[in-house]
N, C-alpha and C. Protein backbone atom coordinates (compact mmCIF):
# COMPACT_ATOMS: atom_id res chain seq x y z
N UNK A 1 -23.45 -0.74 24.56
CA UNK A 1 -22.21 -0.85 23.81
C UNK A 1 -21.28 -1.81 24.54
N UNK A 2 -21.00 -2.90 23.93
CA UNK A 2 -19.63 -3.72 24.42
C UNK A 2 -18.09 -3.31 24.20
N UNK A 3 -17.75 -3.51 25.15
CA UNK A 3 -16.17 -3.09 25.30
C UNK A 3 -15.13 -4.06 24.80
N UNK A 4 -14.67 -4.17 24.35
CA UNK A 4 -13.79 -5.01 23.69
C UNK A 4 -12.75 -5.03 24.50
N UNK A 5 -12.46 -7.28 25.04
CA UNK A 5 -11.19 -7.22 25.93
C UNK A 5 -9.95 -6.22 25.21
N UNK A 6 -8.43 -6.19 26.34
CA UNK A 6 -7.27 -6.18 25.72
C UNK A 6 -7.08 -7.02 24.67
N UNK A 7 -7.44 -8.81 25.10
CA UNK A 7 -6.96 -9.40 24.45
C UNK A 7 -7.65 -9.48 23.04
N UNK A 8 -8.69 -9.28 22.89
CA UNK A 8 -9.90 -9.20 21.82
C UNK A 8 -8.58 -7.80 20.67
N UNK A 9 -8.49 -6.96 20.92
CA UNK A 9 -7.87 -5.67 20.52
C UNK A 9 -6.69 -6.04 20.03
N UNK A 10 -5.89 -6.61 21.25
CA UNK A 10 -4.18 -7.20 20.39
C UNK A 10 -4.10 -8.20 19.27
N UNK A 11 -5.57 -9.15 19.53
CA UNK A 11 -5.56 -10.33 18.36
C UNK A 11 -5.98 -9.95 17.05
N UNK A 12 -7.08 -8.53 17.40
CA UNK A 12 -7.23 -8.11 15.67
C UNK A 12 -5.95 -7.08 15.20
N UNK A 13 -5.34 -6.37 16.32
CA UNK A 13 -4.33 -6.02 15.76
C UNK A 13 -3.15 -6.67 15.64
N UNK A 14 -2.65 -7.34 15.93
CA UNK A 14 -1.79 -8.92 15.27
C UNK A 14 -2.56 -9.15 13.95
N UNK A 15 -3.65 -9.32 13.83
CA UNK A 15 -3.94 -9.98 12.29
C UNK A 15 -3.99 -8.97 11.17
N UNK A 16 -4.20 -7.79 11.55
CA UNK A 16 -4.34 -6.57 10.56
C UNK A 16 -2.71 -6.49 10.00
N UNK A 17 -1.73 -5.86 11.38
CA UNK A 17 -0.83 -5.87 10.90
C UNK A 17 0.39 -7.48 10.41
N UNK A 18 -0.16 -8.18 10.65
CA UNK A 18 0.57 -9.63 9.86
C UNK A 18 0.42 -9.39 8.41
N UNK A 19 -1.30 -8.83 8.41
CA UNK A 19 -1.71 -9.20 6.75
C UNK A 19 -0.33 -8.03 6.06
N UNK A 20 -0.59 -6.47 6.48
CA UNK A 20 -0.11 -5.49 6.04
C UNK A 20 1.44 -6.02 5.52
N UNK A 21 2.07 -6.39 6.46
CA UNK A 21 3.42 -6.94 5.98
C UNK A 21 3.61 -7.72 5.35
N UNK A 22 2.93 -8.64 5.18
CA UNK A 22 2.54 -10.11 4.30
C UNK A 22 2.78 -9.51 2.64
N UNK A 23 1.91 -8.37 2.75
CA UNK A 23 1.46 -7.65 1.63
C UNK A 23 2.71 -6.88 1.12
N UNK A 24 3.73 -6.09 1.98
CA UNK A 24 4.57 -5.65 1.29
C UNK A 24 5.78 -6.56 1.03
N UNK A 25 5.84 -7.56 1.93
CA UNK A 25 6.98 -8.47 1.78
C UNK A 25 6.53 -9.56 0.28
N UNK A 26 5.57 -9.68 0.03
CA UNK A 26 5.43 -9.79 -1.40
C UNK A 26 5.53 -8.96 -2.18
N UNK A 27 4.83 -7.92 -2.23
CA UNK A 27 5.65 -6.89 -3.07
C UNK A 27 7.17 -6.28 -2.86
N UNK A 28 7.85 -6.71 -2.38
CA UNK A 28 9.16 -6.33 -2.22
C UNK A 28 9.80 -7.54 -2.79
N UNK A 29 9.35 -8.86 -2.67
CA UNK A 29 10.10 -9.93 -3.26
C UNK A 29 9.54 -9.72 -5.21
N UNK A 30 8.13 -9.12 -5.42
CA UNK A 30 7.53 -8.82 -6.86
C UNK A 30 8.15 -7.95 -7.47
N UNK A 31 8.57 -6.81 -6.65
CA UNK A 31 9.52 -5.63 -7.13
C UNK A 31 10.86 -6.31 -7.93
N UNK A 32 11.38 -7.14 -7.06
CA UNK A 32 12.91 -7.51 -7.61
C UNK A 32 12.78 -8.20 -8.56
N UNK A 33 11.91 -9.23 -8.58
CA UNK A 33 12.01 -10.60 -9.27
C UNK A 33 11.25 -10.38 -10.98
N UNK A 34 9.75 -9.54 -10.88
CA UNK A 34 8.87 -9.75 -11.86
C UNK A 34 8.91 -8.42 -12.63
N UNK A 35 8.66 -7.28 -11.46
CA UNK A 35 7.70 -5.79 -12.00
C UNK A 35 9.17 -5.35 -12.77
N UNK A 36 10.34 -5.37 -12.99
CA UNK A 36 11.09 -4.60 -13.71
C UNK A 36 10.76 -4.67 -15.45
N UNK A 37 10.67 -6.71 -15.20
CA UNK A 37 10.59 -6.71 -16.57
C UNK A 37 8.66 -6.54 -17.33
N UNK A 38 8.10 -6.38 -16.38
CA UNK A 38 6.46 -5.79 -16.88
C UNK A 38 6.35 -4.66 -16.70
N UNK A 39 6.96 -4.14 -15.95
CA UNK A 39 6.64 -2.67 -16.04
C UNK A 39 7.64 -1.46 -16.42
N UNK A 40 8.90 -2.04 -16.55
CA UNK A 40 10.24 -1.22 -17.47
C UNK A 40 11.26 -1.75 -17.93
N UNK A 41 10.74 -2.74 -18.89
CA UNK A 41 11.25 -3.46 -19.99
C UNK A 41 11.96 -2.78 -19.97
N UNK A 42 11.85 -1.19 -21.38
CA UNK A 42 12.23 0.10 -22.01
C UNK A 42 13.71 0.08 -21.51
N UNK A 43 14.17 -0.17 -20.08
CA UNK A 43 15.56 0.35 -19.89
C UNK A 43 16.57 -1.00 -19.64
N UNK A 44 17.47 -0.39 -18.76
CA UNK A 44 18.30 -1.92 -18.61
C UNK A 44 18.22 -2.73 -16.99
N UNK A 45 18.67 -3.61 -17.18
CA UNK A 45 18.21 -4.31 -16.10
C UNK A 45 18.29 -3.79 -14.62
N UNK A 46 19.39 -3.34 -14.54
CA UNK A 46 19.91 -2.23 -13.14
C UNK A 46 18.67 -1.48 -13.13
N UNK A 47 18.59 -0.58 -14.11
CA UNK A 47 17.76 0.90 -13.87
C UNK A 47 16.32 -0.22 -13.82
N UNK A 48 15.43 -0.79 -14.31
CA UNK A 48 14.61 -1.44 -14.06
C UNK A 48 13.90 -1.98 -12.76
N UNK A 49 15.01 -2.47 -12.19
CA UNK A 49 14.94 -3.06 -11.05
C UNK A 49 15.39 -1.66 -10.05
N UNK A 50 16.00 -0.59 -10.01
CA UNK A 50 15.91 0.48 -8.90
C UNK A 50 14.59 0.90 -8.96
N UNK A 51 14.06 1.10 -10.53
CA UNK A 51 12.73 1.99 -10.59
C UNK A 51 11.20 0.97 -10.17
N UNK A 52 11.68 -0.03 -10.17
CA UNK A 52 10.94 -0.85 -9.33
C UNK A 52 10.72 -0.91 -8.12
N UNK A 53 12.22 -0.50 -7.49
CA UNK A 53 11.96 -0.43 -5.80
C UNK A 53 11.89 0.83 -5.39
N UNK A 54 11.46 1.85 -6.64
CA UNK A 54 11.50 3.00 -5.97
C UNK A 54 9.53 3.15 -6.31
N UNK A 55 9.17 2.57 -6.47
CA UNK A 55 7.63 2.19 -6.40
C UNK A 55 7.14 1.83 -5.30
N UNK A 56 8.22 0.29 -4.50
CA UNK A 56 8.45 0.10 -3.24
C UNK A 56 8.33 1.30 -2.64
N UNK A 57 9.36 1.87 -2.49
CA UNK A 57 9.78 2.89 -1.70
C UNK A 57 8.40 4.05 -1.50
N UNK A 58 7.54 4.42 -2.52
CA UNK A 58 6.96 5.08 -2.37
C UNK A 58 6.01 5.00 -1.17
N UNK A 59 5.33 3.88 -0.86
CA UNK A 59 4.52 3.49 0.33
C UNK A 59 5.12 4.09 1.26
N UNK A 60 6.34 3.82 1.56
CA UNK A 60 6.78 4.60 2.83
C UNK A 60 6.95 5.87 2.90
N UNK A 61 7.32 6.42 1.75
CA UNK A 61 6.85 7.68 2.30
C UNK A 61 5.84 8.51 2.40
N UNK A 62 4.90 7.58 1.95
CA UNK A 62 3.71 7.79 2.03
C UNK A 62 2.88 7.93 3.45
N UNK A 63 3.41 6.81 3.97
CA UNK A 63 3.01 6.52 5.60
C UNK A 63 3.13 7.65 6.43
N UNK A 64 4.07 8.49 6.96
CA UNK A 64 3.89 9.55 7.36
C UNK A 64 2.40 10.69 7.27
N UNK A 65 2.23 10.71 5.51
CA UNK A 65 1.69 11.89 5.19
C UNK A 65 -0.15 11.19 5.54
N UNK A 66 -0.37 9.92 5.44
CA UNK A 66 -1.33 9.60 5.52
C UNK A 66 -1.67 9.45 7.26
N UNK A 67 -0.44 9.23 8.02
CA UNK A 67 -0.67 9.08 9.65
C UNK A 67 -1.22 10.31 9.92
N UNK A 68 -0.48 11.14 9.29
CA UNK A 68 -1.36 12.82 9.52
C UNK A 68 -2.61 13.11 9.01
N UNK A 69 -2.42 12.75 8.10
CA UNK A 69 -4.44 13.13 7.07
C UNK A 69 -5.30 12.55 7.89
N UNK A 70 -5.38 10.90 8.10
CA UNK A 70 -5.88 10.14 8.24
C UNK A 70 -6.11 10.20 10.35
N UNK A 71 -5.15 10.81 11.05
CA UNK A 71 -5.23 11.30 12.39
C UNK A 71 -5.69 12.21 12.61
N UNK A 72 -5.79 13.45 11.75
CA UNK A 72 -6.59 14.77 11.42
C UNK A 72 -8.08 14.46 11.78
N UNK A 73 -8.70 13.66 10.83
CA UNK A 73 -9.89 13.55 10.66
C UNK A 73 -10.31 12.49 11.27
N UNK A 74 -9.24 11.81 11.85
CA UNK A 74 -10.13 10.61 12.57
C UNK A 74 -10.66 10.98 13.61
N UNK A 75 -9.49 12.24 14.42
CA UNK A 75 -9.86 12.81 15.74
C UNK A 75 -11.37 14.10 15.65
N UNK A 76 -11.68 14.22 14.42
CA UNK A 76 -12.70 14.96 13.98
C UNK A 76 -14.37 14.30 13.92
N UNK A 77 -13.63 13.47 12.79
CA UNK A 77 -15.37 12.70 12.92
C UNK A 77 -15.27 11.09 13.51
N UNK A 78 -13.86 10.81 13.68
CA UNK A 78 -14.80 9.45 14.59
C UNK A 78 -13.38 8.45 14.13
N UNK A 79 -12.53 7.46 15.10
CA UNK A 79 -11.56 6.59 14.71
C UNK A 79 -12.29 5.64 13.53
N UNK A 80 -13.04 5.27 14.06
CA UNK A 80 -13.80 4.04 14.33
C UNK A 80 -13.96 3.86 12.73
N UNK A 81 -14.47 5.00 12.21
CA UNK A 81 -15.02 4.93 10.64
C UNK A 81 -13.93 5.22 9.92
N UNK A 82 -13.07 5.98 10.42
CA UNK A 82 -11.70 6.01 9.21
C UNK A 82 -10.88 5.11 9.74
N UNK A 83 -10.99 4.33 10.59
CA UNK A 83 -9.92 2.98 10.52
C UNK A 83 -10.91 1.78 9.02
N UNK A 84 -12.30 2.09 9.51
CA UNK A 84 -12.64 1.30 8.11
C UNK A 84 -12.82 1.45 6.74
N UNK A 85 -12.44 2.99 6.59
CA UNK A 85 -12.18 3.36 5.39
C UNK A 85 -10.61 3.42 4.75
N UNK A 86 -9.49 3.35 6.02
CA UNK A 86 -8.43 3.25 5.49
C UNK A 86 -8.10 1.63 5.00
N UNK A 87 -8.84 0.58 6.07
CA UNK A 87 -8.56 -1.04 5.36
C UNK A 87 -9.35 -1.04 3.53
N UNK A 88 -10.55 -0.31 3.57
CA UNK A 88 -10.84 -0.51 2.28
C UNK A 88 -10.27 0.13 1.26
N UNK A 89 -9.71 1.55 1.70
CA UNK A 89 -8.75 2.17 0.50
C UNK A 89 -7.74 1.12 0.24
N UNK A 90 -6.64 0.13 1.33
CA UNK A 90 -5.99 -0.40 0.87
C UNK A 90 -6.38 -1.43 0.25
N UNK A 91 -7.39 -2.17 0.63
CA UNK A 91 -7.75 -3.70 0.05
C UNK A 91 -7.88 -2.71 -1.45
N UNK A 92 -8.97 -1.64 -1.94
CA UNK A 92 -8.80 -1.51 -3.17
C UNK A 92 -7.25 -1.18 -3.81
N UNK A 93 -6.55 -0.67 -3.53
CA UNK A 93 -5.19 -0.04 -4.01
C UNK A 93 -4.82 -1.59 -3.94
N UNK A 94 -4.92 -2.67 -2.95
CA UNK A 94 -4.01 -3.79 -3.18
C UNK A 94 -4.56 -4.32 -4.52
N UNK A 95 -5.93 -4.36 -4.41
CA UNK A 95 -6.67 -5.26 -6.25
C UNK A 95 -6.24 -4.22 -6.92
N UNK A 96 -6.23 -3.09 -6.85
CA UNK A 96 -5.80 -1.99 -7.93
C UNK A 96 -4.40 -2.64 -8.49
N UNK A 97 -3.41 -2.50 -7.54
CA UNK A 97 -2.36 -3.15 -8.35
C UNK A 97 -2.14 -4.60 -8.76
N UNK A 98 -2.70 -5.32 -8.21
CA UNK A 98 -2.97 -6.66 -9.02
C UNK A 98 -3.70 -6.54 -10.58
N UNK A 99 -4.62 -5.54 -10.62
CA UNK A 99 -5.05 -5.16 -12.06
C UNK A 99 -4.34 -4.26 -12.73
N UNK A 100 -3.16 -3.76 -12.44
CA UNK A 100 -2.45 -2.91 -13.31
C UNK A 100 -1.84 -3.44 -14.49
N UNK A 101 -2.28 -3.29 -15.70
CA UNK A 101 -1.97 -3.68 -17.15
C UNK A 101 -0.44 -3.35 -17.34
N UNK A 102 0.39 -4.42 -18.04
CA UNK A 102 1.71 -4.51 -18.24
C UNK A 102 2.15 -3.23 -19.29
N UNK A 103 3.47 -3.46 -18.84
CA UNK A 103 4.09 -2.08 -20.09
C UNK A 103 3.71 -2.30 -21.32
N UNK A 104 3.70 -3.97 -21.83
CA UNK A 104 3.26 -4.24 -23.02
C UNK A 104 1.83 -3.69 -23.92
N UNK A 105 0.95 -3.78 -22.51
CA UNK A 105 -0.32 -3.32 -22.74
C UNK A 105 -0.20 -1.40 -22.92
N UNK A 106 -0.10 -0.65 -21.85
CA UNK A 106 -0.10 0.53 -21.88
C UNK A 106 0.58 1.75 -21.50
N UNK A 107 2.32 1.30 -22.20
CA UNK A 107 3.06 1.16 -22.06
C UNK A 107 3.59 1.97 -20.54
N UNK A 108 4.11 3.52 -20.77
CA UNK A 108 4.40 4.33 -19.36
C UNK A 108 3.45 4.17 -18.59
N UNK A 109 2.03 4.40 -18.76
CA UNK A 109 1.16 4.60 -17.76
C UNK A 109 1.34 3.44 -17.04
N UNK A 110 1.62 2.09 -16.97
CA UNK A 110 1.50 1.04 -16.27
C UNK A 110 2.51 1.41 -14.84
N UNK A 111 3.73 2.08 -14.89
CA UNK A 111 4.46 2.47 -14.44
C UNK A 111 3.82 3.92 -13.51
N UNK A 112 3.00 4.45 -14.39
CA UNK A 112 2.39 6.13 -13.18
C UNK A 112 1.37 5.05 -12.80
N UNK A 113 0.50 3.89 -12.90
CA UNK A 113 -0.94 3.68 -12.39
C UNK A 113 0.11 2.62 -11.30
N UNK A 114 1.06 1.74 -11.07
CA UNK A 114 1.21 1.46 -10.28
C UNK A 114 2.06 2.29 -8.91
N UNK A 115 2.84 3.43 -9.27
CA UNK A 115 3.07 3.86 -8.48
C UNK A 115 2.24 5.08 -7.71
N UNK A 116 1.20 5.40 -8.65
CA UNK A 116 0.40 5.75 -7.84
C UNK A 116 -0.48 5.09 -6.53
N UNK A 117 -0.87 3.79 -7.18
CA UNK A 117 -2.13 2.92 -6.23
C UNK A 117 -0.60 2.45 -4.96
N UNK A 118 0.02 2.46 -5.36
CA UNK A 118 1.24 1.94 -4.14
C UNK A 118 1.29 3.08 -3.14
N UNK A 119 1.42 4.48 -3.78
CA UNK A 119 1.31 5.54 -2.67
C UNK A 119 0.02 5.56 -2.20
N UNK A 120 -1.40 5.18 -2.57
CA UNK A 120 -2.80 5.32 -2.29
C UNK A 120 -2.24 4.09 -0.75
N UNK A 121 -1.51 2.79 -1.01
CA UNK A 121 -1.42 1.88 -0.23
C UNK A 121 -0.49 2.50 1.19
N UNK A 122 0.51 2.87 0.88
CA UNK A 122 0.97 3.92 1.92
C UNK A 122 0.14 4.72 2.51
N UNK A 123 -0.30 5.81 2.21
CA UNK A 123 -1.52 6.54 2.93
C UNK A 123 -2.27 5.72 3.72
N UNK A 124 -2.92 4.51 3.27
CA UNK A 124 -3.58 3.43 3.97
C UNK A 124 -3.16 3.18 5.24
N UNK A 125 -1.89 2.48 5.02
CA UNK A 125 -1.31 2.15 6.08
C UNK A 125 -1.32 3.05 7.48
N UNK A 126 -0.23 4.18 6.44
CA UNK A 126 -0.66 5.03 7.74
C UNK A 126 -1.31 5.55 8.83
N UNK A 127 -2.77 5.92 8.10
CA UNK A 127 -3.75 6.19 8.03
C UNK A 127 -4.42 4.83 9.11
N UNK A 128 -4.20 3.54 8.84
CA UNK A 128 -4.41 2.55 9.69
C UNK A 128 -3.63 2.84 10.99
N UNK A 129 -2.26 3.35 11.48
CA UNK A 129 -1.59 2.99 12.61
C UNK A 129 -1.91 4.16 12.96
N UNK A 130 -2.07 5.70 12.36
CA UNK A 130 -2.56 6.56 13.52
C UNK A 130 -3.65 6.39 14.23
């Protein structure tokens, strides 16, 4: 078994977490600018745009509950395999919400399927830093 330098360790974790932020700092600039009017036309522009960042918002509080799930069981069966199951829950939850169909298409649910896969992305995260 090879040991992986410090420096080997800080450079993939620099790139993991660059991507992670990359990822919400687009969705935080998508929240304001796009998702109000695709995903809650229905109200007015104010309420649109809060219920947009409260989609945002959900990831984070998500992070907590997944540092715990995801630290539970890592210390059980193994880091190693739930650090690579938490990057793939998020890579899917990230295409998940890139495929989430507009209000136009289906209408409320577009609104429960993205704030769900956003909390699936929180858990991720978490789940990544414990």
């Amino acid at each position: 078994m090879t040991i992986n330098s410090p420096r080997q360790v800080l450079f993939a974790s620099l790139i993991g977490t660059a991507i992670e932020f990359f990822d919400f700092y687009i969705y935080a600039t998508a929240a304001v600018l796009v998702f109000p009017r695709l995903f809650f036309p229905a109200s007015d522009p104010a309420s649109a745009t809060l219920a947009s960042l409260a989609t945002f918002a959900i990831a984070f509080v998500a992070r907590p509950i997944g540092s715990v799930v995801f630290g539970h069981f890592g210390d059980r069966v193994g880091r190693k395999s739930l650090l690579i199951t938490t990057m793939m829950l998020m890579g899917a939850a990230t295409m998940a919400v890139g495929l989430v169909p507009s209000y136009a298409t289906i209408g409320p649910a577009s609104a429960v399927l993205l704030t769900l896969f956003r909390a699936v992305q929180g858990l991720a995260v978490g789940g990544e830093w414990s």
